[in-house]
C-alpha atoms as a PDB file:
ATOM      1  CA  UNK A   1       7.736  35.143 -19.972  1.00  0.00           C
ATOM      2  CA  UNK A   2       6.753  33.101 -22.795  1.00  0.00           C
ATOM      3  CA  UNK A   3       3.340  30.854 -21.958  1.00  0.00           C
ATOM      4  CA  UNK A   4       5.385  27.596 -22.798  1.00  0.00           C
ATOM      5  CA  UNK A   5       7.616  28.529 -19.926  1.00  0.00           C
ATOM      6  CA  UNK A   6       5.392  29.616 -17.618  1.00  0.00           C
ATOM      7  CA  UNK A   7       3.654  26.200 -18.233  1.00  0.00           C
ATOM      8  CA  UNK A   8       6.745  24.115 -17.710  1.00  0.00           C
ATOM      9  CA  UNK A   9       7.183  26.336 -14.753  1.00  0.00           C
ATOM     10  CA  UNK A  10       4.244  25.498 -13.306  1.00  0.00           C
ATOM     11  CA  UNK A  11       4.498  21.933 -14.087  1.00  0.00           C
ATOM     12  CA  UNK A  12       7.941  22.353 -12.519  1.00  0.00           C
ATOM     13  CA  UNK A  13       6.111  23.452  -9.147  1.00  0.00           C
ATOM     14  CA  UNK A  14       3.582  21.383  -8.366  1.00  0.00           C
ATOM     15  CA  UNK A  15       6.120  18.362  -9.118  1.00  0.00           C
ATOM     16  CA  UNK A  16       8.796  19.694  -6.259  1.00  0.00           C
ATOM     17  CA  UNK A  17       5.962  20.163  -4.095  1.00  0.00           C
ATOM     18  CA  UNK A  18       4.138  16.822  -4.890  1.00  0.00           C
ATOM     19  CA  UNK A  19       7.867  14.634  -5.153  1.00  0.00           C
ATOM     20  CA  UNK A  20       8.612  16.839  -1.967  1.00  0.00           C
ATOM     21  CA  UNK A  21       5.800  17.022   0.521  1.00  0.00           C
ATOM     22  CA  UNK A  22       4.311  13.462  -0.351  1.00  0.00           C
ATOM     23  CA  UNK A  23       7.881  11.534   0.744  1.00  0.00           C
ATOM     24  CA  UNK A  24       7.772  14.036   3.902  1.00  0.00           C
ATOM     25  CA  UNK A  25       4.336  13.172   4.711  1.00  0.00           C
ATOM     26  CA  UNK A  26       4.885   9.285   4.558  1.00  0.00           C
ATOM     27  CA  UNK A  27       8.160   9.779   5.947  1.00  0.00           C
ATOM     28  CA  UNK A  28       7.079  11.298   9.093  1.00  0.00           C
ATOM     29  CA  UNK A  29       3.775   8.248   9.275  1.00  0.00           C
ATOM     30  CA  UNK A  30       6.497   5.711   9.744  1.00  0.00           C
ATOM     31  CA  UNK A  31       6.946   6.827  13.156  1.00  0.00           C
ATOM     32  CA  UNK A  32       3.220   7.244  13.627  1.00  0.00           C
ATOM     33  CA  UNK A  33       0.979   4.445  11.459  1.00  0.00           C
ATOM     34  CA  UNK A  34      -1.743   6.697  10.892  1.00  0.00           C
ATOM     35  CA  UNK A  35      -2.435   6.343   7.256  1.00  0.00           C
ATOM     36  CA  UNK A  36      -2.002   3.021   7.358  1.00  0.00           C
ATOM     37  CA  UNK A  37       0.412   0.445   8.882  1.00  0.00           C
ATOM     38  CA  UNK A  38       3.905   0.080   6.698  1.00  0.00           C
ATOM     39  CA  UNK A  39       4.974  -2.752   7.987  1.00  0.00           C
ATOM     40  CA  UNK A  40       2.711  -4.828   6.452  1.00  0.00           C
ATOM     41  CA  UNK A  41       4.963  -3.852   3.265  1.00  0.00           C
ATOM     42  CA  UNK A  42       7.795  -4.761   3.942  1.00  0.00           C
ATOM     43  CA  UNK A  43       9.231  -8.104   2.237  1.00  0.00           C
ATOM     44  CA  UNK A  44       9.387 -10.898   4.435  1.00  0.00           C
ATOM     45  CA  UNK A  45      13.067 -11.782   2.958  1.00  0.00           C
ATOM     46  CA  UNK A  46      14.046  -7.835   4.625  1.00  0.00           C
ATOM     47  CA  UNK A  47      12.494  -9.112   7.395  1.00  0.00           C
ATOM     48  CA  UNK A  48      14.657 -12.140   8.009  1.00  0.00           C
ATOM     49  CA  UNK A  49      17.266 -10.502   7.161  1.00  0.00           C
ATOM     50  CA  UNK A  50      17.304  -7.155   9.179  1.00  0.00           C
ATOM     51  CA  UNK A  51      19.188  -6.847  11.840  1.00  0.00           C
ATOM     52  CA  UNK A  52      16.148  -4.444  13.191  1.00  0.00           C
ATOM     53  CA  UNK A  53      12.883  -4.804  14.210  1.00  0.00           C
ATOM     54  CA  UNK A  54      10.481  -4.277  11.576  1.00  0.00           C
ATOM     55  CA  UNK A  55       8.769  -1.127  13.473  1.00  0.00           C
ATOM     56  CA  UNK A  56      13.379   0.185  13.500  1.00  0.00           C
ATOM     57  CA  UNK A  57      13.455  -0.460  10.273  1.00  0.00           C
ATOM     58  CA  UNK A  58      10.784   1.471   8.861  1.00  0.00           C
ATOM     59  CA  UNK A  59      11.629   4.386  10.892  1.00  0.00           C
ATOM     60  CA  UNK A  60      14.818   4.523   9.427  1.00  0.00           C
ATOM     61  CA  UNK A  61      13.146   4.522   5.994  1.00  0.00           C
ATOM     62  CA  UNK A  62      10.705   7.497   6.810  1.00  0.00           C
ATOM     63  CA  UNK A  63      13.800   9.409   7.822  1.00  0.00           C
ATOM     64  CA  UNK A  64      15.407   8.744   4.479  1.00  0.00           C
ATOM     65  CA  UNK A  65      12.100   9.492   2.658  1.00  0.00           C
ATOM     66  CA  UNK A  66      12.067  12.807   5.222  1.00  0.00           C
ATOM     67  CA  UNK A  67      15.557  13.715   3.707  1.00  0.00           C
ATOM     68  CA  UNK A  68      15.033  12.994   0.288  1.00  0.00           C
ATOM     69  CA  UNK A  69      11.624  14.713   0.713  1.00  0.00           C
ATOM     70  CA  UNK A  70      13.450  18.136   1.923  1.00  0.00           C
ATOM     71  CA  UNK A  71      16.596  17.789  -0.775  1.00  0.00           C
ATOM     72  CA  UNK A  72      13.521  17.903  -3.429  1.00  0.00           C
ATOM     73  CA  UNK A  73      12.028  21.144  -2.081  1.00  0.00           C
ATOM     74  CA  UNK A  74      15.758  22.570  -1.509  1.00  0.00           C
ATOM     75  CA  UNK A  75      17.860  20.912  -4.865  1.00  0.00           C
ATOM     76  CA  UNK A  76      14.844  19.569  -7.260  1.00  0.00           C
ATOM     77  CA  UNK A  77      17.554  18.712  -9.897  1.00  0.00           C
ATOM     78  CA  UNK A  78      19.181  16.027  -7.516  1.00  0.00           C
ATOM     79  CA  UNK A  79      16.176  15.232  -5.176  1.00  0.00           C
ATOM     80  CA  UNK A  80      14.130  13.845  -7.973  1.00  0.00           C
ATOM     81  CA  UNK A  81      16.563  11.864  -8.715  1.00  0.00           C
ATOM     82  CA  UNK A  82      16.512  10.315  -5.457  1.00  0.00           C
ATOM     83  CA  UNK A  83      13.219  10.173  -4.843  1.00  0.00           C
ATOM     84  CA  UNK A  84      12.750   8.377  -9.024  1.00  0.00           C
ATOM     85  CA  UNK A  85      14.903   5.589  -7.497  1.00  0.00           C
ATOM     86  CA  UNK A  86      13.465   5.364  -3.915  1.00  0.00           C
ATOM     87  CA  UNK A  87      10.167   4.203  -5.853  1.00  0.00           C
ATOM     88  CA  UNK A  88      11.655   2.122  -8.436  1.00  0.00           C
ATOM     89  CA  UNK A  89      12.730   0.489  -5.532  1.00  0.00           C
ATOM     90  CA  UNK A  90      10.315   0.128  -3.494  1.00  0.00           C
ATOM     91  CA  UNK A  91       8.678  -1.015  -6.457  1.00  0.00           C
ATOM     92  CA  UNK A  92      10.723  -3.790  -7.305  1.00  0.00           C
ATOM     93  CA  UNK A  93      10.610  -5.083  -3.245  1.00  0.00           C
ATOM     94  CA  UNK A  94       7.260  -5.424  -3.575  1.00  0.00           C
ATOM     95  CA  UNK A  95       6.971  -6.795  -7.028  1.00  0.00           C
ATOM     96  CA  UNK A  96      10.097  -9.715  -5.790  1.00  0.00           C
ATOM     97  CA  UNK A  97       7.712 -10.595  -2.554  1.00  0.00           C
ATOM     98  CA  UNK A  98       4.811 -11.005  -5.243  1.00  0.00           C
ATOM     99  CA  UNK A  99       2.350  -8.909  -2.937  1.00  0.00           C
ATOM    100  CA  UNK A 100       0.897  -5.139  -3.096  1.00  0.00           C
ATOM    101  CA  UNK A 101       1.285  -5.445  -6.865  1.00  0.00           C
ATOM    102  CA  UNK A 102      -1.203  -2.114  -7.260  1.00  0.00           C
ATOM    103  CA  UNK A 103       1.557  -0.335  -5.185  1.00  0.00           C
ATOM    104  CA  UNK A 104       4.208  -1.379  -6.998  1.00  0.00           C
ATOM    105  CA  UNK A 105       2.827  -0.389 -10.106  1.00  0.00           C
ATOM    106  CA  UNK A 106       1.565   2.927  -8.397  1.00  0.00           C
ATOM    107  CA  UNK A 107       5.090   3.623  -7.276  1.00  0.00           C
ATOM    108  CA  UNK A 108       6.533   2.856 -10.635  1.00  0.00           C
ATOM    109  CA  UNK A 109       4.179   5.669 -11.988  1.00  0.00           C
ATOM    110  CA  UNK A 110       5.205   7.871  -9.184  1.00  0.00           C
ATOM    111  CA  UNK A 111       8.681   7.207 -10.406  1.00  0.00           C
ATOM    112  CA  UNK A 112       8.776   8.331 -13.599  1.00  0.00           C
ATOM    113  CA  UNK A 113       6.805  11.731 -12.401  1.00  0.00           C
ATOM    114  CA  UNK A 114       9.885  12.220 -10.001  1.00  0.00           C
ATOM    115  CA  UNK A 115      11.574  11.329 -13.458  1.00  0.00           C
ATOM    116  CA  UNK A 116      10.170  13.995 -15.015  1.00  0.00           C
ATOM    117  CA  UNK A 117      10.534  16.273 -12.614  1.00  0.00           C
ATOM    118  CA  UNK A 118      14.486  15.753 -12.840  1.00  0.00           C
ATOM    119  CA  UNK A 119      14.410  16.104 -16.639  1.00  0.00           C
ATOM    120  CA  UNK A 120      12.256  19.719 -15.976  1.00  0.00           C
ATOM    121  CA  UNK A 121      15.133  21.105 -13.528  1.00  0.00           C
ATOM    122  CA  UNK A 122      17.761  20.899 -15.381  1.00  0.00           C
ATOM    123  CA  UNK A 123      16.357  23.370 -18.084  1.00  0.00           C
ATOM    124  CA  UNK A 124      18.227  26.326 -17.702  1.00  0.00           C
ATOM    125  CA  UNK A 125      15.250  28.904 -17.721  1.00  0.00           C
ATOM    126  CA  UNK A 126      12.966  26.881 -15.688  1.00  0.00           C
ATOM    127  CA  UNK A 127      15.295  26.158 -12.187  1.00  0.00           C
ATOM    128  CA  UNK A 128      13.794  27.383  -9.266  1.00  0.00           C
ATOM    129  CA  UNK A 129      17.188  27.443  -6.592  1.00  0.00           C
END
């Protein structure tokens, strides 16, 4: 294997597992609020208008960041995708309540790894499923 694609390769892998275990991860501390509380997050226009508490709501969200979180590890190609837009907009939620601006802009970054990562898997000699 050439050392160009054994870099991309690798750069492949630790993208699936960071754009896959990382959504997991938070995913699964909706339910629990140990690294921090997510609520707090959450726009205050969602708030007024969700039919769910706010606690309901963001369990719902962890299992969508669960599932996206798995589909990276499984199908990176469409996964990343997923995941590139989850952040853009979570982004843009936080950047219309005008709060958590750091996050925002830390999620945009996130974003265009998961980006990345989607441009990487669909080169033919680099997919991994």
């Amino acid at each position: 294997m050439q050392a160009n694609t054994k870099n991309a390769k690798d750069v492949q892998t630790i993208l699936r597992l960071t754009f896959g275990l990382v959504p997991i991860v938070a995913g699964a501390d909706k339910f629990t609020n140990l690294l921090t509380n997510w609520e707090q997050y959450l726009n205050p226009s969602l708030k007024m208008i969700s039919p769910v508490s706010s606690h309901t709501f963001m369990m719902i969200v962890g299992v969508i960041e669960i599932t996206a979180g798995i589909i990276v590890l499984i199908k990176p190609q469409i996964g990343s995708w997923i995941v590139s837009a989850w952040l853009v907009l979570i982004a843009l939620t936080l950047i219309v309540s005008g709060s958590f601006l750091d996050v925002a802009v830390r999620d945009l970054v996130m974003a265009i790894g998961a980006f990345s990562l989607g441009k990487l898997s669909t080169v033919k000699n680099l997919k991994t499923v």
